[in-house]
C-alpha atoms as a PDB file:
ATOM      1  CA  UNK A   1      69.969 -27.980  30.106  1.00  0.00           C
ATOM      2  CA  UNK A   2      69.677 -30.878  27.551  1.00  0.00           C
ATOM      3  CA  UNK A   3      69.183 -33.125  30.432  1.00  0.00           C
ATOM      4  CA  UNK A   4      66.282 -30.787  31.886  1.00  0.00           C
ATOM      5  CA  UNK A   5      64.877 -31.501  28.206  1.00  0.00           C
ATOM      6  CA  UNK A   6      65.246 -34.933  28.238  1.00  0.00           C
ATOM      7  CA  UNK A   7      63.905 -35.306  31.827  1.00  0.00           C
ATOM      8  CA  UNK A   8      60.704 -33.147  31.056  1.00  0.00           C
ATOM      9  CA  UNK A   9      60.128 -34.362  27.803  1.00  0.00           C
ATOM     10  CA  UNK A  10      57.062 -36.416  28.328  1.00  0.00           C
ATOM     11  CA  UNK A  11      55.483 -33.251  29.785  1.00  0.00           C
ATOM     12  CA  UNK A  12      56.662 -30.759  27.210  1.00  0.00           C
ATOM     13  CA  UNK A  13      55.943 -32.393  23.959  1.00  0.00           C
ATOM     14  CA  UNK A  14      52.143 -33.196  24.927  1.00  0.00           C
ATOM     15  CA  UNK A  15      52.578 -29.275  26.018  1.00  0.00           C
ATOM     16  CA  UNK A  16      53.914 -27.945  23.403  1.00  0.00           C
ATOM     17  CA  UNK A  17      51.210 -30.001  20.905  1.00  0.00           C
ATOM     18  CA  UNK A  18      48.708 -28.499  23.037  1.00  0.00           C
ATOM     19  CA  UNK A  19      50.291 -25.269  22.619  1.00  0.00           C
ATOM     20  CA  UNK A  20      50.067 -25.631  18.985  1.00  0.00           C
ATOM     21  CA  UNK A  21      46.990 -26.690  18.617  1.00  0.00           C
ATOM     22  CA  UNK A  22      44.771 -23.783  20.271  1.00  0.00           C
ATOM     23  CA  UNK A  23      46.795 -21.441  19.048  1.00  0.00           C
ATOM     24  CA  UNK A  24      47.701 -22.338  15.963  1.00  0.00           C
ATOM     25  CA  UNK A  25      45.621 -25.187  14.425  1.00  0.00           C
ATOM     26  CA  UNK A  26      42.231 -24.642  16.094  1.00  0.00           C
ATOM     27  CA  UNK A  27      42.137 -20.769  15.205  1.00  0.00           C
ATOM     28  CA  UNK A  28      42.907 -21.548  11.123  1.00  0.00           C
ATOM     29  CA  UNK A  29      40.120 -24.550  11.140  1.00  0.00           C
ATOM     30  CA  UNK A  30      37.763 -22.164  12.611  1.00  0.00           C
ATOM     31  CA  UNK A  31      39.056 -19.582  10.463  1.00  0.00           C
ATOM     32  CA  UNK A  32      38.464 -22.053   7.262  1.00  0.00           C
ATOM     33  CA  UNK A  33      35.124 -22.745   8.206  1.00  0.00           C
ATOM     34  CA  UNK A  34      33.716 -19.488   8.424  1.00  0.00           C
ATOM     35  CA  UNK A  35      35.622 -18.747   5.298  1.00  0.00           C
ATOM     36  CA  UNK A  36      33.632 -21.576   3.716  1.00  0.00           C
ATOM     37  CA  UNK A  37      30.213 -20.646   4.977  1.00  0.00           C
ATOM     38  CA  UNK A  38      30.638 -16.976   3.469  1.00  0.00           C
ATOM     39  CA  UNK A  39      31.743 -18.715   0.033  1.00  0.00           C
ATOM     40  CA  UNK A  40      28.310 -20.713   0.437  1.00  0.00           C
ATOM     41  CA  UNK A  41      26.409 -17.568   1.479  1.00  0.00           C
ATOM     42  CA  UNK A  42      27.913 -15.637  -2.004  1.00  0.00           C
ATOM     43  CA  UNK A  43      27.432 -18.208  -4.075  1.00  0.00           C
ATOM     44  CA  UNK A  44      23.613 -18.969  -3.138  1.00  0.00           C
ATOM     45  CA  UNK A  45      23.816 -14.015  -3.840  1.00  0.00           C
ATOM     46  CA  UNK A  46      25.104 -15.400  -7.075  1.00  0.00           C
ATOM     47  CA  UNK A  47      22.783 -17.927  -7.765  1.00  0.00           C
ATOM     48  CA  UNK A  48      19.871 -15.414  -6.762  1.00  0.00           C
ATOM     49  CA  UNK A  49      20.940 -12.849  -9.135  1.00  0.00           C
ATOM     50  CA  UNK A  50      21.475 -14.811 -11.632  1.00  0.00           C
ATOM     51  CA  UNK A  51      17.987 -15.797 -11.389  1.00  0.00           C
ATOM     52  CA  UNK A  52      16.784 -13.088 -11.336  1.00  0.00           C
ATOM     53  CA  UNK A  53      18.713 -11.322 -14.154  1.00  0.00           C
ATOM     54  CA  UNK A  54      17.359 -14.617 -16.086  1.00  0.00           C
ATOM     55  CA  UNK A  55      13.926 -13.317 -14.924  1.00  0.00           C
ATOM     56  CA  UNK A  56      14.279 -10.055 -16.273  1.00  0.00           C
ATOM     57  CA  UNK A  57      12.026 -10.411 -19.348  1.00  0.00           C
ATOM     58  CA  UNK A  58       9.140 -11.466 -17.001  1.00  0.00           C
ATOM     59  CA  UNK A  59       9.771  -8.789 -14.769  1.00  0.00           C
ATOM     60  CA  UNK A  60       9.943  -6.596 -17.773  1.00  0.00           C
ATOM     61  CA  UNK A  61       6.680  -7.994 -19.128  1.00  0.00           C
ATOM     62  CA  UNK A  62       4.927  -7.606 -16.006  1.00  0.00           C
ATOM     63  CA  UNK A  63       5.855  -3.895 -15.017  1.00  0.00           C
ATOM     64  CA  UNK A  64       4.664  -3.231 -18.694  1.00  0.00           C
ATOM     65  CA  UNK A  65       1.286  -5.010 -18.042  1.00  0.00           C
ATOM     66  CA  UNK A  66       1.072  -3.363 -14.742  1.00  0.00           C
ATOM     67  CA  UNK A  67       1.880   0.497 -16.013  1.00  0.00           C
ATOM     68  CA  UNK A  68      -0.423   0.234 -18.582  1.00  0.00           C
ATOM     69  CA  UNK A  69      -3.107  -0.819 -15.994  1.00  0.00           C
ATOM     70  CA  UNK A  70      -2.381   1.775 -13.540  1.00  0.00           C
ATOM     71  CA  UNK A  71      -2.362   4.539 -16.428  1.00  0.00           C
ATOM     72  CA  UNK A  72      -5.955   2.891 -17.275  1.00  0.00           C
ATOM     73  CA  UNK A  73      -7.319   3.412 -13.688  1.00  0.00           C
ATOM     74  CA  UNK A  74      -5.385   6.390 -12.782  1.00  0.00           C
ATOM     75  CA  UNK A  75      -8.711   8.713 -13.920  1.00  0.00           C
ATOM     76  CA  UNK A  76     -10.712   7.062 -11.327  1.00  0.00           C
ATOM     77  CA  UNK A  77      -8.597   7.535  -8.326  1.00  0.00           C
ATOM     78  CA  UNK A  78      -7.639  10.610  -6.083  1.00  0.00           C
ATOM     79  CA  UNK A  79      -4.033  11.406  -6.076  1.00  0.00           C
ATOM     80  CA  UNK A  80      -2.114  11.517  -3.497  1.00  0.00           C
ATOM     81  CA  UNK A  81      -2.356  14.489  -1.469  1.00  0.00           C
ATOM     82  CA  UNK A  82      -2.884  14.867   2.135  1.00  0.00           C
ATOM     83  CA  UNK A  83      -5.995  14.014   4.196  1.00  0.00           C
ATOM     84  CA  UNK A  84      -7.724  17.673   5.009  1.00  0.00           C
ATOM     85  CA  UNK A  85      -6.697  18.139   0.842  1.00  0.00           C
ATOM     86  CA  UNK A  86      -8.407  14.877   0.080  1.00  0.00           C
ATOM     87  CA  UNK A  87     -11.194  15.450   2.117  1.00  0.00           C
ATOM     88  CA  UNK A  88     -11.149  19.090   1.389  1.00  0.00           C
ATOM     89  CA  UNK A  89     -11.374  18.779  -2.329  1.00  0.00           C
ATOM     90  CA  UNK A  90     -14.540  15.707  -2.450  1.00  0.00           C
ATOM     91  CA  UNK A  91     -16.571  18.098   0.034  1.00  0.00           C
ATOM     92  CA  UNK A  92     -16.116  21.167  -2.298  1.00  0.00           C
ATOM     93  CA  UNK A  93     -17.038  18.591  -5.440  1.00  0.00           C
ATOM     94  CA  UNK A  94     -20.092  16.856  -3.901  1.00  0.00           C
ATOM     95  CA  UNK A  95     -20.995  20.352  -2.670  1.00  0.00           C
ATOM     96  CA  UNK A  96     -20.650  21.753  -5.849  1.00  0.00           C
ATOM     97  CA  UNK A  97     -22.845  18.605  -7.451  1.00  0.00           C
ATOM     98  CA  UNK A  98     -25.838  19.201  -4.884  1.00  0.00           C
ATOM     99  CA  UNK A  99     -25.618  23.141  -6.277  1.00  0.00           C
ATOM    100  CA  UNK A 100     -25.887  22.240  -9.596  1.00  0.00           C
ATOM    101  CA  UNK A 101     -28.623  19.571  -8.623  1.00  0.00           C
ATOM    102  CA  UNK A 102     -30.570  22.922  -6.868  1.00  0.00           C
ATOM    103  CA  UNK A 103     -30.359  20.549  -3.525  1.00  0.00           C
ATOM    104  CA  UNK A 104     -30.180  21.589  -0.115  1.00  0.00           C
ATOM    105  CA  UNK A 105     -27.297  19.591   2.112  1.00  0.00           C
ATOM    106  CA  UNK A 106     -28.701  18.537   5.255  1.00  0.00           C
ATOM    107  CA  UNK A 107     -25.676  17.076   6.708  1.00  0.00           C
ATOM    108  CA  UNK A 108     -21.943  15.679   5.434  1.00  0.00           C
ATOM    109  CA  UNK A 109     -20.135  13.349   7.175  1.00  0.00           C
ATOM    110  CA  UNK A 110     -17.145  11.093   7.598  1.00  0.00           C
ATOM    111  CA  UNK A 111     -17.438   7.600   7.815  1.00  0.00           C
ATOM    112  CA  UNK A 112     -14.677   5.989  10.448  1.00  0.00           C
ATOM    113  CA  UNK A 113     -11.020   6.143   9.322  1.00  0.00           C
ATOM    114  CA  UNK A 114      -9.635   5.365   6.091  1.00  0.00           C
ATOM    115  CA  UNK A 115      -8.806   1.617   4.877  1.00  0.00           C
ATOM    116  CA  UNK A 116      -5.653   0.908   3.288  1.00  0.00           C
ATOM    117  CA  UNK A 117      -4.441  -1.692   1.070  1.00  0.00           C
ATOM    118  CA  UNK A 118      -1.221  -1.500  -0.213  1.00  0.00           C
ATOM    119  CA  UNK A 119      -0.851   2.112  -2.267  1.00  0.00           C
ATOM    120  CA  UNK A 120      -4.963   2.421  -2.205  1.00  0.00           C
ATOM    121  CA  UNK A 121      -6.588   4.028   0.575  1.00  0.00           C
ATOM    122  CA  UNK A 122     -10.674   4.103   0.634  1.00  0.00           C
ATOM    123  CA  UNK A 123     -12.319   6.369   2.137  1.00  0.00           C
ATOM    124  CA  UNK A 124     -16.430   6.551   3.329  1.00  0.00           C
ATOM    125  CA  UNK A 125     -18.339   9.443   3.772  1.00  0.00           C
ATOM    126  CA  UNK A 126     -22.494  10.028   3.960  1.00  0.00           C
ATOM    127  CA  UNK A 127     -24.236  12.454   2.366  1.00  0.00           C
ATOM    128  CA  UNK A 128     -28.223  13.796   3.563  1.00  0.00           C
ATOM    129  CA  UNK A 129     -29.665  16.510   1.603  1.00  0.00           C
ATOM    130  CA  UNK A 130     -33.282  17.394   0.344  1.00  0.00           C
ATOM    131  CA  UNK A 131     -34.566  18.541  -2.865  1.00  0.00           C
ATOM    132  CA  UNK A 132     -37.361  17.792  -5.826  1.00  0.00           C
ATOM    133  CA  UNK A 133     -37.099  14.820  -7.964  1.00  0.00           C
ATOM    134  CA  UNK A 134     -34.806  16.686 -10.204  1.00  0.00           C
ATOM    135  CA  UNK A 135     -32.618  17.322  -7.520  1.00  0.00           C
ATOM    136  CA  UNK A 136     -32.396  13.666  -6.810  1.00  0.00           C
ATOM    137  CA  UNK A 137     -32.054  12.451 -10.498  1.00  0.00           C
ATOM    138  CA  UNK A 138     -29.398  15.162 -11.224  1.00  0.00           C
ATOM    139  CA  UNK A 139     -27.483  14.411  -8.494  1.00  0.00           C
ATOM    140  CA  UNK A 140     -27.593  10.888  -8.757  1.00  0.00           C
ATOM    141  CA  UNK A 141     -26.207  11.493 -12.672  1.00  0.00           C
ATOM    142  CA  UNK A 142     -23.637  13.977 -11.425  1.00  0.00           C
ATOM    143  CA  UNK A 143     -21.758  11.239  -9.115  1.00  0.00           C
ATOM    144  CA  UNK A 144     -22.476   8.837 -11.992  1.00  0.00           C
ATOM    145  CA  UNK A 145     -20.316  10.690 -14.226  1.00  0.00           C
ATOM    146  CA  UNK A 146     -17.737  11.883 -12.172  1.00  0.00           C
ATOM    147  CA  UNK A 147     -14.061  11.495 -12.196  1.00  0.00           C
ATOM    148  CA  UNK A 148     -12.496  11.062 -10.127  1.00  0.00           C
ATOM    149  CA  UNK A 149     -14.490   8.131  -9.357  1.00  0.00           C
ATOM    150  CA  UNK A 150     -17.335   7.771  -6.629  1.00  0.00           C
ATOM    151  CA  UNK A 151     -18.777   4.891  -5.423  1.00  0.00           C
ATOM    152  CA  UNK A 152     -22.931   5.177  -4.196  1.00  0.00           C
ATOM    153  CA  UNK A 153     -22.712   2.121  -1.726  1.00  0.00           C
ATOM    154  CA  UNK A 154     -26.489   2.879  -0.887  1.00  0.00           C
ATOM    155  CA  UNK A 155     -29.294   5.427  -1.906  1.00  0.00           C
ATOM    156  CA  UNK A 156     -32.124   5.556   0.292  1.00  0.00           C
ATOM    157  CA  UNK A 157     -34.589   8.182  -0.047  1.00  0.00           C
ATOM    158  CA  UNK A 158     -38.472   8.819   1.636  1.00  0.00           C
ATOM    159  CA  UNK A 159     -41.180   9.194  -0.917  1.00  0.00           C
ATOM    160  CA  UNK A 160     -44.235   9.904   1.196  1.00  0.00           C
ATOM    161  CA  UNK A 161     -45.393  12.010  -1.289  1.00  0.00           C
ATOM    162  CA  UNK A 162     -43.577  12.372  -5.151  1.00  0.00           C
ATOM    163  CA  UNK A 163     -46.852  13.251  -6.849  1.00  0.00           C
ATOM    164  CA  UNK A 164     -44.935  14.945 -10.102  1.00  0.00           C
ATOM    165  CA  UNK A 165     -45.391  18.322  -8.179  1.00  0.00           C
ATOM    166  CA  UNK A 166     -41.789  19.908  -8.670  1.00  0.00           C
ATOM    167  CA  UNK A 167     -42.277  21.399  -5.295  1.00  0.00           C
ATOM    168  CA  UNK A 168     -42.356  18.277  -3.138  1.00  0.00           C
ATOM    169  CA  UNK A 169     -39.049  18.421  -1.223  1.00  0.00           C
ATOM    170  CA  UNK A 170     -37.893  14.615  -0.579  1.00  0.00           C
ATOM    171  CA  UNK A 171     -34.800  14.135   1.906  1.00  0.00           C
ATOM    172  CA  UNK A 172     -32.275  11.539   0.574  1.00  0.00           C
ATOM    173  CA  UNK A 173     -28.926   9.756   2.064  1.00  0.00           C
ATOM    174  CA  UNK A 174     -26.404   8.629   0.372  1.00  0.00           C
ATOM    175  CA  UNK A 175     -22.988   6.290   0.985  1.00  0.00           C
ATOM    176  CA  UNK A 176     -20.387   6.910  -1.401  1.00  0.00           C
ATOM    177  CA  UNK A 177     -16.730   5.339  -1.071  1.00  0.00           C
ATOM    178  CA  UNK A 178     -13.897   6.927  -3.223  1.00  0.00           C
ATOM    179  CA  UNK A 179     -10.742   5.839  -3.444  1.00  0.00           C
ATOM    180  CA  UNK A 180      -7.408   7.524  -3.292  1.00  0.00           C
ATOM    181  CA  UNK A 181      -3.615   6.719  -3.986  1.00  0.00           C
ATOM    182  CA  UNK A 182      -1.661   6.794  -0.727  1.00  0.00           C
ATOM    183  CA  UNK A 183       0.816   9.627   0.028  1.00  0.00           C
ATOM    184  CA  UNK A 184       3.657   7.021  -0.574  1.00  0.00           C
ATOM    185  CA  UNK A 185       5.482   7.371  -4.144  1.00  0.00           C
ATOM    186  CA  UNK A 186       3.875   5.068  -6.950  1.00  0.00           C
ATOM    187  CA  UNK A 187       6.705   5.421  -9.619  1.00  0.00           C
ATOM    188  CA  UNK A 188       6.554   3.017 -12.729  1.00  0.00           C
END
């Protein structure tokens, strides 16, 4: 048998290096590698977090400066709620303003879909109704005032005949925008 060995061993050593190599050498350079490319991947985590645990005070800083913004502006803005709620509750408001105002609602509608922009979501609506020139100033003052606020994007009324008679019925439209905070969670 040492003689089969001998007689083969040109063959059997190039063999057996191949041998060793795929299955041995190859599989723990490619294991090494990818070994090494996960140590690069954690240490660039690392470097990230550290970063941003260095950042902290900024981040701080800015969520502080950004609360105490939101809590100023929070007055103005629907909260979240659904959109027949939304909707609901500015039609019983601005219905409730045009009673005060002694005006008559002609028509209330919807303006296209909402737009939203990041946690804001605007919303359009128009608004015809007649009255006297009281009902026009009063309402006018009502949205002025109101909070949640209301945006008159145009005011357009027909004065054919405002002769200070408190009779004179004058139709008016009006474009208001509001704004509301979307349905997802604002926590700061």
């Amino acid at each position: 048998m040492k003689g089969e060995f001998k007689k083969y061993q040109h063959i059997l050593v190039p063999l057996f290096a191949l041998i060793a190599y795929f299955y041995i050498v190859e599989p723990l350079y490619l294991y090494a590698k990818e070994l090494h490319q996960t140590n690069q991947l954690l240490a660039r985590k690392v470097v990230k977090g550290e970063k941003l645990v260095d950042s902290k005070d900024t981040l701080d800083d800015e969520l502080s400066r950004v609360t105490i913004q939101y809590n100023r502006l929070e007055p103005f803005i629907f909260q979240k709620g659904s959109e027949n709620d939304v909707k609901l509750e500015v039609q019983k408001k601005l219905e409730s303003f045009l009673a005060n105002a002694q005006c008559e609602l002609k028509r209330f509608s919807w303006e296209g879909k909402p737009v939203q922009k990041g946690t804001l979501i605007k919303w359009s609506l128009n608004l015809r109704y007649e009255g006297s020139p009281f009902c026009l100033t009063t309402m006018t003052k009502q949205l002025d005032s109101a909070m949640p606020l209301f945006v008159v994007d145009s005011f357009f009324y027909q004065d054919k005949r405002i002769d200070g008679n408190p009779r004179n019925r004058i139709p008016a439209r009006l474009d208001v925008t509001f704004y509301q905070i979307s349905g997802g969670d604002v926590e700061l």
